[in-house]
Protein backbone atom coordinates (compact mmCIF):
# COMPACT_ATOMS: atom_id res chain seq x y z
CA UNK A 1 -28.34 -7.71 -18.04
CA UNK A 2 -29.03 -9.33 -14.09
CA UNK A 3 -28.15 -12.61 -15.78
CA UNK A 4 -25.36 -11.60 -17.35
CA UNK A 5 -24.41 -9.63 -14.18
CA UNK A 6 -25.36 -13.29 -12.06
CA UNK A 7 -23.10 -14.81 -14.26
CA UNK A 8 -19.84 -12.56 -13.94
CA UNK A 9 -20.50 -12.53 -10.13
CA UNK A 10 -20.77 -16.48 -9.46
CA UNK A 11 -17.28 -16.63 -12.06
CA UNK A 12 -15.50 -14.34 -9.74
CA UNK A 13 -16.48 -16.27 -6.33
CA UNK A 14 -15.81 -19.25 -8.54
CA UNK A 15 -12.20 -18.28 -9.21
CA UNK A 16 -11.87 -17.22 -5.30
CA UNK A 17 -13.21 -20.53 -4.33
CA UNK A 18 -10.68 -22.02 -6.69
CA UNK A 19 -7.55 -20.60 -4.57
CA UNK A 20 -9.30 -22.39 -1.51
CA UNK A 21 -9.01 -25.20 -3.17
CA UNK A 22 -5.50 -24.97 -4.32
CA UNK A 23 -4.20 -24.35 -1.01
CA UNK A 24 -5.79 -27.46 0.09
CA UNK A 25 -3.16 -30.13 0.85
CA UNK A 26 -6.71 -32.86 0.80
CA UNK A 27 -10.38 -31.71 1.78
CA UNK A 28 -10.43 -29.38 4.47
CA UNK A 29 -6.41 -29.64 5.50
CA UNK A 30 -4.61 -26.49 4.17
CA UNK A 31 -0.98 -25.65 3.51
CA UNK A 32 0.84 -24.47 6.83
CA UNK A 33 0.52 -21.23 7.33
CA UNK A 34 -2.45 -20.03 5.19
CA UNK A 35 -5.30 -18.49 7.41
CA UNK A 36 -7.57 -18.67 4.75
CA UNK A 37 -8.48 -16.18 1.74
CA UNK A 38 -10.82 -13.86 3.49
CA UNK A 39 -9.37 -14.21 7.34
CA UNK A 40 -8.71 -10.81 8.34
CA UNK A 41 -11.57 -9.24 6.66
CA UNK A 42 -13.97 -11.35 8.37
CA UNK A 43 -12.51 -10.71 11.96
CA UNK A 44 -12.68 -7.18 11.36
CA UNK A 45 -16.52 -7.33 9.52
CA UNK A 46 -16.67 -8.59 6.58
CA UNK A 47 -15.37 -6.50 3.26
CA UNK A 48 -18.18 -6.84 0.61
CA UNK A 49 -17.36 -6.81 -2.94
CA UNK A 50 -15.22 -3.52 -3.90
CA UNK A 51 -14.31 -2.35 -7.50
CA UNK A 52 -11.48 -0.67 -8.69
CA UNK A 53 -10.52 0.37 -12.59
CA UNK A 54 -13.13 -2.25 -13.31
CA UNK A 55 -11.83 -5.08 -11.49
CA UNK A 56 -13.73 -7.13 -8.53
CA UNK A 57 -12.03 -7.78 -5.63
CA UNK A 58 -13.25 -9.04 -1.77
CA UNK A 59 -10.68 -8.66 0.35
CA UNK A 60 -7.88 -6.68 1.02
CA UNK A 61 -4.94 -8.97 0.82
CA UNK A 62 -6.24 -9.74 -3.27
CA UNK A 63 -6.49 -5.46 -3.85
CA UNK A 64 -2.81 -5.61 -2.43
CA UNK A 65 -1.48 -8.31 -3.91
CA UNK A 66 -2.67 -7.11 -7.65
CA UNK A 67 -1.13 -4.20 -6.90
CA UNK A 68 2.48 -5.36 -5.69
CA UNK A 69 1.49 -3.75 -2.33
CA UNK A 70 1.85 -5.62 1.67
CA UNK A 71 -1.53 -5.97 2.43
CA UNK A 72 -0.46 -3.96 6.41
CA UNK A 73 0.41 -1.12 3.88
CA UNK A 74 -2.84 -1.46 2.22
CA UNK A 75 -4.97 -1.69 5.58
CA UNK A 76 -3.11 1.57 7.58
CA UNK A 77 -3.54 3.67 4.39
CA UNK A 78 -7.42 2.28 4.55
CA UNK A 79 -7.27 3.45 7.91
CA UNK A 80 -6.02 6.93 7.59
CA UNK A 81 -8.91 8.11 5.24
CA UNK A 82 -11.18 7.01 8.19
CA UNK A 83 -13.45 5.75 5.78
CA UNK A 84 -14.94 1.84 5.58
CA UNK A 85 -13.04 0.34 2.08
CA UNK A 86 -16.68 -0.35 0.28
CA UNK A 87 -17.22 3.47 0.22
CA UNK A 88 -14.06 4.83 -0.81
CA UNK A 89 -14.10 5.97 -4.64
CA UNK A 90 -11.90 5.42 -7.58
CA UNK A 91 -9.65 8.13 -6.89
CA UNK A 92 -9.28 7.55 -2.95
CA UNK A 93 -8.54 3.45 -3.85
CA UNK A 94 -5.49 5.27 -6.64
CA UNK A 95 -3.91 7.77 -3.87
CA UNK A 96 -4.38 4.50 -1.30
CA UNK A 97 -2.67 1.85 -3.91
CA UNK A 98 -0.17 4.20 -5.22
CA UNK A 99 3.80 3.25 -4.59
CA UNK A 100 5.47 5.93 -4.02
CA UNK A 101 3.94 7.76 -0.82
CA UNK A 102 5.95 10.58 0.99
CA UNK A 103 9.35 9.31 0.59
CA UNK A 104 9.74 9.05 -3.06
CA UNK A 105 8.63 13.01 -3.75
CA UNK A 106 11.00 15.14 -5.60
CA UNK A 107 12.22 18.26 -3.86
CA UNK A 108 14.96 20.99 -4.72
CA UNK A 109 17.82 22.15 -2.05
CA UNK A 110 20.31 24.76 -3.31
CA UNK A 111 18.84 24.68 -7.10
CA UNK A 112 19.31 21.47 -7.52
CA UNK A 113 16.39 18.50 -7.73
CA UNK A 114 16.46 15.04 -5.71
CA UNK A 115 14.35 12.51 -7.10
CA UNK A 116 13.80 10.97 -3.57
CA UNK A 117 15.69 11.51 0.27
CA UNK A 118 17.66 8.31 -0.60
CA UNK A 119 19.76 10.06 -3.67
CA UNK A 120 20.02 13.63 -1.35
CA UNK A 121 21.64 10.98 1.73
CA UNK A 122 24.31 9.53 -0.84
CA UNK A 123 25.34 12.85 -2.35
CA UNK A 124 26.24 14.54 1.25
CA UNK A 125 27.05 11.38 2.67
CA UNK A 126 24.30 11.23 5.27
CA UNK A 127 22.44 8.36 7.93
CA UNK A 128 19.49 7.72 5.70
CA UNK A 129 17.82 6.08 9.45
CA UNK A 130 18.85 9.01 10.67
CA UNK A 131 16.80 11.49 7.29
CA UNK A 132 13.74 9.63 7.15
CA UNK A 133 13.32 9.99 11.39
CA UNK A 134 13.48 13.64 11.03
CA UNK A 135 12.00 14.22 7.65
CA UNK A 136 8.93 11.76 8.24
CA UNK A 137 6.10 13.79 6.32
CA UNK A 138 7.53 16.90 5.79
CA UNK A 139 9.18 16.42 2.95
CA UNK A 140 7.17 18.32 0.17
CA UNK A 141 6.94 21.58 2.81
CA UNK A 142 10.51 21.54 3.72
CA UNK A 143 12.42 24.66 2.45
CA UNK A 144 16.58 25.24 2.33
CA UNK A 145 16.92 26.16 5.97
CA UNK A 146 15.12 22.57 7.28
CA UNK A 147 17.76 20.75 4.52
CA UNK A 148 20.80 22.74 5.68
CA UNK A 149 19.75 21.43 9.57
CA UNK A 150 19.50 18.00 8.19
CA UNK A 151 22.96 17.75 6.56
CA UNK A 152 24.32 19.45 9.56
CA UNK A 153 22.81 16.83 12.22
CA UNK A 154 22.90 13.41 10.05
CA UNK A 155 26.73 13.79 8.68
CA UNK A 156 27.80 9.78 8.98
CA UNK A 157 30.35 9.40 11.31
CA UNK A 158 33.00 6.76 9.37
């Protein structure tokens, strides 16, 4: 099983080694503009080797980008659970990677159901800048008094 293990490990740092090399314009001058595959992670200490849903991964930037996620999204969330990424579990790495964060909760105002604050803006015509300043967070604990103050202070002046 260590071989095996061994084996599965060197394949992975293979296949990391092999986007090195593709960004490689000859040996040892890269593309413009690539930093190289584990930059960030080693200025800020190194990630080790994290999984999640049975995948490998060693840096951030690769978690993001197999996840369609910016990899600055990836890092703040990291940074909110105050936690270093090679000890968050399964779950926290789901709530961390998933798309739809705050904004895209449904909510109900005057019996009716809004998939997201975008869709409640169009239907009463309002500054969606304007909405997600004063909204922010609370969206989920707002009740029909908070939505009646929104539609009153972000009408869109035409």
């Amino acid at each position: 099983a260590k071989y095996m293990l061994g084996k599965i490990d060197s394949k992975f740092v293979r296949s990391e080694q092999a986007i090195e090399f593709r960004e490689q314009l000859a040996p040892g001058i890269f593309r413009p503009g690539y930093r190289g595959f584990r930059f960030k992670e080693a200025a800020a200490g190194d990630l080790p080797t994290v999984m999640i849903d049975g995948r490998k991964f060693n840096c951030v930037a690769s978690i993001a980008r197999a996840h369609g996620l910016d990899p600055v999204t990836v890092r703040r969330r990291i940074a909110d659970t105050r936690k270093a990424a090679d000890k968050l579990s399964n779950d926290e790495w789901k709530l961390i990677l998933a798309k739809k964060k705050g904004k895209g909760k449904p909510f109900t105002y005057l019996d009716r159901t809004y998939s997201n604050i975008a869709q409640f803006c169009r239907e009463h015509q309002l500054n969606t800048n304007l909405v997600y300043q004063k909204v922010k967070d609370r969206a989920d604990s707002a009740d029909e008094e908070f939505w009646g103050q929104i539609i009153e202070t972000c009408k869109r002046k035409d």
